[in-house]
Protein backbone atom coordinates (compact mmCIF):
# COMPACT_ATOMS: atom_id res chain seq x y z
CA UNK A 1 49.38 91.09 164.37
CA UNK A 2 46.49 91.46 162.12
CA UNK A 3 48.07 93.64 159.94
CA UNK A 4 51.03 91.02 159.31
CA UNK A 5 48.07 88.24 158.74
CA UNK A 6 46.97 90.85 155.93
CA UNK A 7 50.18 91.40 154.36
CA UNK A 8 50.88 87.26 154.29
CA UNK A 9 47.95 86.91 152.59
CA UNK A 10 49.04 88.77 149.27
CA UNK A 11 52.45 85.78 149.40
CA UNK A 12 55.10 88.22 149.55
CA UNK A 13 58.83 87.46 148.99
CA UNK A 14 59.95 90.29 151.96
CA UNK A 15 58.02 91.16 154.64
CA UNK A 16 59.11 94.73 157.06
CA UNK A 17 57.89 94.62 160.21
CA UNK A 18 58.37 97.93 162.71
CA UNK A 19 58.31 97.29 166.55
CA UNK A 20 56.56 94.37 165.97
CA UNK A 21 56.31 93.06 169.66
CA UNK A 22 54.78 96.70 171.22
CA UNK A 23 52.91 96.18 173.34
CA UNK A 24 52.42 92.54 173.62
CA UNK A 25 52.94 90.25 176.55
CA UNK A 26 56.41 88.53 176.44
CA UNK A 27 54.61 84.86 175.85
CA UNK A 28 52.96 86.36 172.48
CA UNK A 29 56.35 88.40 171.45
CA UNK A 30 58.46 84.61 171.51
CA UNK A 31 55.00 82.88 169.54
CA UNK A 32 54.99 85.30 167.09
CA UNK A 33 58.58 85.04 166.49
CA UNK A 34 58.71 81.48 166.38
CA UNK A 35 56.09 81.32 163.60
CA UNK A 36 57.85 84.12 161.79
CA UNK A 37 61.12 81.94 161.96
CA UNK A 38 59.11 79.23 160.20
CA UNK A 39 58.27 81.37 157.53
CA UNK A 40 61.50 82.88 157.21
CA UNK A 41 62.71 78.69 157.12
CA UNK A 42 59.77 78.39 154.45
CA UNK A 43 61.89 81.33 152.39
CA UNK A 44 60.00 84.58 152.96
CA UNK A 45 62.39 87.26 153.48
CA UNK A 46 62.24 89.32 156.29
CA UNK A 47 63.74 92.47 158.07
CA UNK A 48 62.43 93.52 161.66
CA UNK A 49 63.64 96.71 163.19
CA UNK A 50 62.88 96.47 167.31
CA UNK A 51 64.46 97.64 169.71
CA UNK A 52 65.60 94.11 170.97
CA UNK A 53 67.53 95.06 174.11
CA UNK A 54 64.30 94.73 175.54
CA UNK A 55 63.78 91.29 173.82
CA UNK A 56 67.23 89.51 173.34
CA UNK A 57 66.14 86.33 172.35
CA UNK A 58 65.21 87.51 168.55
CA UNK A 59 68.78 86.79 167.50
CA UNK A 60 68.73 83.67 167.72
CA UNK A 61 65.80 83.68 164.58
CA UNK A 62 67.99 85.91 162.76
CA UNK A 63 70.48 84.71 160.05
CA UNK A 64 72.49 88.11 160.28
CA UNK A 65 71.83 91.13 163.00
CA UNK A 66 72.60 94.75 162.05
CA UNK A 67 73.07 97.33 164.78
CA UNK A 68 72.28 100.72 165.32
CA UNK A 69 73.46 103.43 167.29
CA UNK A 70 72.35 107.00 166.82
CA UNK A 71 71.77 106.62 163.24
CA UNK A 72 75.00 104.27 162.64
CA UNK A 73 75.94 100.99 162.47
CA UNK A 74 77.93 99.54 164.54
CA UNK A 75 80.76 96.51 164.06
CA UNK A 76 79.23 93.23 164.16
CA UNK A 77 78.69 91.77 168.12
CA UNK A 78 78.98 95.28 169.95
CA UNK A 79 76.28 95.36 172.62
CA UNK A 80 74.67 97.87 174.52
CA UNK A 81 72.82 99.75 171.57
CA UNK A 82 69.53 101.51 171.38
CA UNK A 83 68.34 99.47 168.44
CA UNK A 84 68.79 96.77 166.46
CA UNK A 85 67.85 96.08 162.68
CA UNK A 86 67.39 92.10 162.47
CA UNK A 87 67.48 90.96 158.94
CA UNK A 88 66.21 87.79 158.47
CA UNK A 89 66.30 87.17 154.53
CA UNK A 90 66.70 83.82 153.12
């Protein structure tokens, strides 16, 4: 979380975030989300790759969700995947 404090401070246009919720407790994962939503409302551009099967509730931050499955993407709304890239750019 530091490191994305660091990066916000240079006023980016896109931000890329890896696995940006390992390792933190589910309470901090939906904070940090929310504030990253505000930003991304605000008109930084984002793209978060996580494996959200774990943590569903990203989409609904997301403008547009790209999915992938062994190295492919798969159709828009197929479920069941290993990851998910989120792209959030405004």
């Amino acid at each position: 979380m530091v490191a994305i404090g660091r990066a916000l401070m240079a006023r980016p246009r896109l931000v890329l975030v890896d696995e940006l919720s390992l390792g933190l407790a589910p309470i901090l994962v939906q904070g940090l989300f929310a504030s990253l939503d505000e930003l991304r409302r605000d008109g930084l551009g984002l793209i978060v790759v996580d494996q959200l099967h774990a943590h569903g509730s990203l989409a609904r931050y997301s403008d547009r969700q790209l999915m992938l499955e062994k190295g492919r993407f798969l159709p828009e709304g197929v479920g069941n995947v290993d990851a998910h890239v989120l792209a959030g750019a405004s």
